[in-house]
C-alpha atoms as a PDB file:
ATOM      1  CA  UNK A   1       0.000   0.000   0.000  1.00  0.00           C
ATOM      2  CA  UNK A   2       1.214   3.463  -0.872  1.00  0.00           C
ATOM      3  CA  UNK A   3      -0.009   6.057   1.521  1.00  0.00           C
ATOM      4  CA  UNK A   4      -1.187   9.511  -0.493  1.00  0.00           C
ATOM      5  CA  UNK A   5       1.461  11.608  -0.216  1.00  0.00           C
ATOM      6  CA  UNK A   6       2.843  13.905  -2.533  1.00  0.00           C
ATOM      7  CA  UNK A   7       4.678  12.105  -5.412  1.00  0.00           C
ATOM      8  CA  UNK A   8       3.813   8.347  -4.824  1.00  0.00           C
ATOM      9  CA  UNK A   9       2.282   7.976  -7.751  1.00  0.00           C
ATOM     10  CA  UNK A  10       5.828   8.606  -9.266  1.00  0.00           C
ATOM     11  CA  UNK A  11       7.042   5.994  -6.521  1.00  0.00           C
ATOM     12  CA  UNK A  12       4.641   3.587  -8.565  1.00  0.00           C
ATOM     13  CA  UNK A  13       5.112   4.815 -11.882  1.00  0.00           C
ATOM     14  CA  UNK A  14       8.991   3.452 -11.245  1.00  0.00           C
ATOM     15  CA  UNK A  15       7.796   0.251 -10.238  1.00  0.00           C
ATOM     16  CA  UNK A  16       5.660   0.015 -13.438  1.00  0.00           C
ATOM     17  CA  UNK A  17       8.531   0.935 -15.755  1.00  0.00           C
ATOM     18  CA  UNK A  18      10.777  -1.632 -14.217  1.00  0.00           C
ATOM     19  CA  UNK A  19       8.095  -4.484 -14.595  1.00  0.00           C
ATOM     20  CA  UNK A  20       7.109  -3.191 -18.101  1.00  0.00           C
ATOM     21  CA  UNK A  21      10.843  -3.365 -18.616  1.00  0.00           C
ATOM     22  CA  UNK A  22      11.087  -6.446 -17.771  1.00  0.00           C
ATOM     23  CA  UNK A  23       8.047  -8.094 -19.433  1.00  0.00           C
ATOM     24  CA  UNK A  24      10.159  -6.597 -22.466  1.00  0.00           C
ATOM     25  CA  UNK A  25       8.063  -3.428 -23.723  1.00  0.00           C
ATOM     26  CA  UNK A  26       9.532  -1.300 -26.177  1.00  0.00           C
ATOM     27  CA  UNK A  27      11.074   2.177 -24.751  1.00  0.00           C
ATOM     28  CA  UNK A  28       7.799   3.680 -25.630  1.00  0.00           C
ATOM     29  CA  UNK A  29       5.110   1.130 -24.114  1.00  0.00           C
ATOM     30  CA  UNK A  30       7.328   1.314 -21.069  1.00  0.00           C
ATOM     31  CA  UNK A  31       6.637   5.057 -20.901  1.00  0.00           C
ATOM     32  CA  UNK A  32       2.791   4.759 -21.918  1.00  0.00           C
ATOM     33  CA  UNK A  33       2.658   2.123 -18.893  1.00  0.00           C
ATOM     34  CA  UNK A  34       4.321   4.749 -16.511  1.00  0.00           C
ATOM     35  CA  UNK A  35       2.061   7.392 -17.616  1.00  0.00           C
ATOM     36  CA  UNK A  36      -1.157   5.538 -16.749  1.00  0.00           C
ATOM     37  CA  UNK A  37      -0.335   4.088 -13.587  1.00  0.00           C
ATOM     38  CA  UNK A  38       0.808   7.997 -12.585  1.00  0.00           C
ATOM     39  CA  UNK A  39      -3.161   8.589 -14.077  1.00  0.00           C
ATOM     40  CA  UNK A  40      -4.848   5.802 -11.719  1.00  0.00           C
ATOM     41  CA  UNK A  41      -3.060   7.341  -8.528  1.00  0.00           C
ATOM     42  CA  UNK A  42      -4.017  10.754  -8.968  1.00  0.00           C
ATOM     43  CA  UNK A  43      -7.454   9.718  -9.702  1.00  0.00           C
ATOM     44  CA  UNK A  44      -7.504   7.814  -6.263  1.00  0.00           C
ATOM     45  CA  UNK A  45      -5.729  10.282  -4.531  1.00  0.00           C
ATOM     46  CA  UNK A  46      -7.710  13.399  -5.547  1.00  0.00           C
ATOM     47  CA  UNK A  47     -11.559  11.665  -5.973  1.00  0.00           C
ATOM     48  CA  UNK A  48     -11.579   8.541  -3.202  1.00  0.00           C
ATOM     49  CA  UNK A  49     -11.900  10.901  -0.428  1.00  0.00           C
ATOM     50  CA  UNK A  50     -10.631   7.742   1.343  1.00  0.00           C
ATOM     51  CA  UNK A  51     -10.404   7.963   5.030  1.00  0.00           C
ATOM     52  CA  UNK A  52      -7.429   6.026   5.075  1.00  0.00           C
ATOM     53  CA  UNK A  53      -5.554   8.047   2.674  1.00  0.00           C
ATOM     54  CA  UNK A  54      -3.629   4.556   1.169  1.00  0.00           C
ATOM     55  CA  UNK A  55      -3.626   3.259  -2.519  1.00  0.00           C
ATOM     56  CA  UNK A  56      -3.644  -0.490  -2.534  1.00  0.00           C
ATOM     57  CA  UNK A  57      -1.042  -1.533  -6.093  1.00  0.00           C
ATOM     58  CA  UNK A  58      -0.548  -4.919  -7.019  1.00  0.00           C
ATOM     59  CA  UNK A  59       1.442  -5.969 -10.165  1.00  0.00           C
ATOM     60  CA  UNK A  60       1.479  -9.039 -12.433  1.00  0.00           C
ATOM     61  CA  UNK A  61       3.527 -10.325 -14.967  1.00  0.00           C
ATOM     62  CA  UNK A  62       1.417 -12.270 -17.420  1.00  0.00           C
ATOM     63  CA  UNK A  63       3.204 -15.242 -19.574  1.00  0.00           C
ATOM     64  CA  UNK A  64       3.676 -18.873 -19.042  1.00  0.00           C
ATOM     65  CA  UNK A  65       6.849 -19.678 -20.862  1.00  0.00           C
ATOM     66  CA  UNK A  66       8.305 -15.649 -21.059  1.00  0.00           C
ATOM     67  CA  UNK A  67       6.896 -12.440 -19.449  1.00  0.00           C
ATOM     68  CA  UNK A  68       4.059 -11.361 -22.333  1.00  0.00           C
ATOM     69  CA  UNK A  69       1.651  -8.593 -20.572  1.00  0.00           C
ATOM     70  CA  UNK A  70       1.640  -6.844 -17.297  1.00  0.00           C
ATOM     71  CA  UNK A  71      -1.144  -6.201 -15.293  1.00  0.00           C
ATOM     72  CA  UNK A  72      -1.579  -3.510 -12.816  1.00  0.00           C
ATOM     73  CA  UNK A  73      -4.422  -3.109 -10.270  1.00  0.00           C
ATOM     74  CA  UNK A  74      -5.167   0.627  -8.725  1.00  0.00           C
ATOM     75  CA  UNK A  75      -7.382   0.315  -5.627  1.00  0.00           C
ATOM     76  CA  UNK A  76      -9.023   2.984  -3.462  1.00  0.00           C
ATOM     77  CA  UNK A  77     -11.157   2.433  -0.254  1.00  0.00           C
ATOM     78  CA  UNK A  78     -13.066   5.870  -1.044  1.00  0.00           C
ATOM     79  CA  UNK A  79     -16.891   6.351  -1.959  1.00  0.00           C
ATOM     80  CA  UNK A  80     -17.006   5.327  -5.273  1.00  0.00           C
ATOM     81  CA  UNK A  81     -18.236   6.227  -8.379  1.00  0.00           C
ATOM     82  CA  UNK A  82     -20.442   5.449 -11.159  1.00  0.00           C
ATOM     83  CA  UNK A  83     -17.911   4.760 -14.573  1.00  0.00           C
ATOM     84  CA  UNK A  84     -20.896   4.739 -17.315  1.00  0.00           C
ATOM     85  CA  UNK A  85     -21.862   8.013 -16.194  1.00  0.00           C
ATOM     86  CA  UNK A  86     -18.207   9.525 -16.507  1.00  0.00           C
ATOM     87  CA  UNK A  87     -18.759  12.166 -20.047  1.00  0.00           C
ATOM     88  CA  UNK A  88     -16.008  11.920 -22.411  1.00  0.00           C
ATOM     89  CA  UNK A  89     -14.347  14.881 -22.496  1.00  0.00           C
ATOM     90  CA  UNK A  90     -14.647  17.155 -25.198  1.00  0.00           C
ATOM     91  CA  UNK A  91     -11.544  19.261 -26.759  1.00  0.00           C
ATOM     92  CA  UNK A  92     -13.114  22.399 -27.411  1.00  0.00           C
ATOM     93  CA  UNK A  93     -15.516  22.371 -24.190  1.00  0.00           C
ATOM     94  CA  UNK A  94     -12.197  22.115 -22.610  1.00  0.00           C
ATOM     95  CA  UNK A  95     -10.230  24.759 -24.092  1.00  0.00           C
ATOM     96  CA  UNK A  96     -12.964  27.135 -23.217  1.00  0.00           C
ATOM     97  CA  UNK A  97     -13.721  26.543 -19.923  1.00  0.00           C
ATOM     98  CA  UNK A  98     -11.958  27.300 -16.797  1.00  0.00           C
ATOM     99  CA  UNK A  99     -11.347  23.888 -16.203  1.00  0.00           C
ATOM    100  CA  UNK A 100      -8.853  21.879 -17.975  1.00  0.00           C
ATOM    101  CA  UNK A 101      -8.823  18.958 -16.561  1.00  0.00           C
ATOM    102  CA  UNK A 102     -11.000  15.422 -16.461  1.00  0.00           C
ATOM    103  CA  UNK A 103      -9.032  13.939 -19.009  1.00  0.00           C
ATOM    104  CA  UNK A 104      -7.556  10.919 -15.986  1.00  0.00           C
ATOM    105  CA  UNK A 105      -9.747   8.019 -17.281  1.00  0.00           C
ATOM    106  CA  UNK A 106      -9.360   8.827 -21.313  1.00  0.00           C
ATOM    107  CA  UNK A 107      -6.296   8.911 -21.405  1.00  0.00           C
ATOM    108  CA  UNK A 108      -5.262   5.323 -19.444  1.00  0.00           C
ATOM    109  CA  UNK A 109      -7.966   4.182 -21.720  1.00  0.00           C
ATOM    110  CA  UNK A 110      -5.752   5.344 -24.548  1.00  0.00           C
ATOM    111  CA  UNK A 111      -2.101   4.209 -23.104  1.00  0.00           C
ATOM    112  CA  UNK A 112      -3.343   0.865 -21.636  1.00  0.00           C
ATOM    113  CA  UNK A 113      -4.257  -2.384 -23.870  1.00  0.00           C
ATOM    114  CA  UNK A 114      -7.240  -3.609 -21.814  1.00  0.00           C
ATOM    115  CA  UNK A 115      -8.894  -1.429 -18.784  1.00  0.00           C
ATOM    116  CA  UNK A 116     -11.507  -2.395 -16.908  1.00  0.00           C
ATOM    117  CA  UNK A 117     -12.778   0.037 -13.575  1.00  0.00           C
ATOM    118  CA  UNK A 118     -15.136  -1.818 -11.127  1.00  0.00           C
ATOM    119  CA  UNK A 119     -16.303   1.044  -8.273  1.00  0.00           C
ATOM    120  CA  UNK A 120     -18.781   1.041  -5.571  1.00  0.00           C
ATOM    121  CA  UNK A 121     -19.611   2.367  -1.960  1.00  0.00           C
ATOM    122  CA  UNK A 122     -16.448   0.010  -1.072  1.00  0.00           C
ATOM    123  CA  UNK A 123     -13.597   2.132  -3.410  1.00  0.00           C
ATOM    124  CA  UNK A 124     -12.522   1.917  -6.852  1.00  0.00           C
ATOM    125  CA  UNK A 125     -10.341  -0.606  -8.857  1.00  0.00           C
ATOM    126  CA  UNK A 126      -8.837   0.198 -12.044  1.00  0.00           C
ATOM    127  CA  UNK A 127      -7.482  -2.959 -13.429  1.00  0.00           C
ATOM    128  CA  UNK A 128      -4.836  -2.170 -16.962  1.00  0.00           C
ATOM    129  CA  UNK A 129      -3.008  -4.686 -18.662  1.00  0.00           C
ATOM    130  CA  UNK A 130      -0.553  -4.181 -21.888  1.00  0.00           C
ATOM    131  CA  UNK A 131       1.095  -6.638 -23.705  1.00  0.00           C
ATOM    132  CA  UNK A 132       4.514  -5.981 -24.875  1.00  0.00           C
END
């Protein structure tokens, strides 16, 4: 468990790259990997409004032979949330408006292979998994 503290999402983020590393991602995939694990702890730290203030990580190399995919799970004790009901954000809306940001959940959609987000009044998972 991390506790949420400034910067341990970049504490995590290292871990990922390693393990991406490892499962033998290209330079690039390694860096999309970092990117959206740095996402899914922001997302917990700034919108669980867990009481315990911790981030639960767990990390799997996929592969039965050789390392093929690695699977990361992000999860928050907070309140919750309903993931259908999350609006895409929109560019332009974006640009116009005070506030720039909302784009967490888009864009791990876009770096990860396979995301799945299960949330409730128990906290929030975000499961990603890439292949390399």
């Amino acid at each position: 468990m991390l506790p949420m503290a400034p910067d341990m999402e970049l504490v995590a983020s290292q871990a990922a790259s390693a393990l991406a590393g490892f499962v033998g991602m290209s330079p690039d995939r390694v860096d999309e990997v970092r990117m959206a694990v740095v996402e899914a702890c922001i997302n917990a730290f700034e919108h669980s409004h867990a009481a315990e203030r911790k981030v639960d990580i767990t990390f799997r190399v996929r592969g039965i032979d050789r390392p093929e995919s690695l699977e990361i799970t992000v999860h928050d004790n907070g309140v919750g949330f309903a993931p259908g009901e999350v609006e895409d954000p929109h560019i332009e809306e974006k640009l116009r408006g005070d506030r720039k940001r909302g784009w967490g959940l888009k864009i791990i959609q876009g770096l990860m292979d396979e995301v799945r987000i299960q949330s409730g009044s128990r906290g929030t998972t975000v499961i990603m998994s890439k292949s390399r």
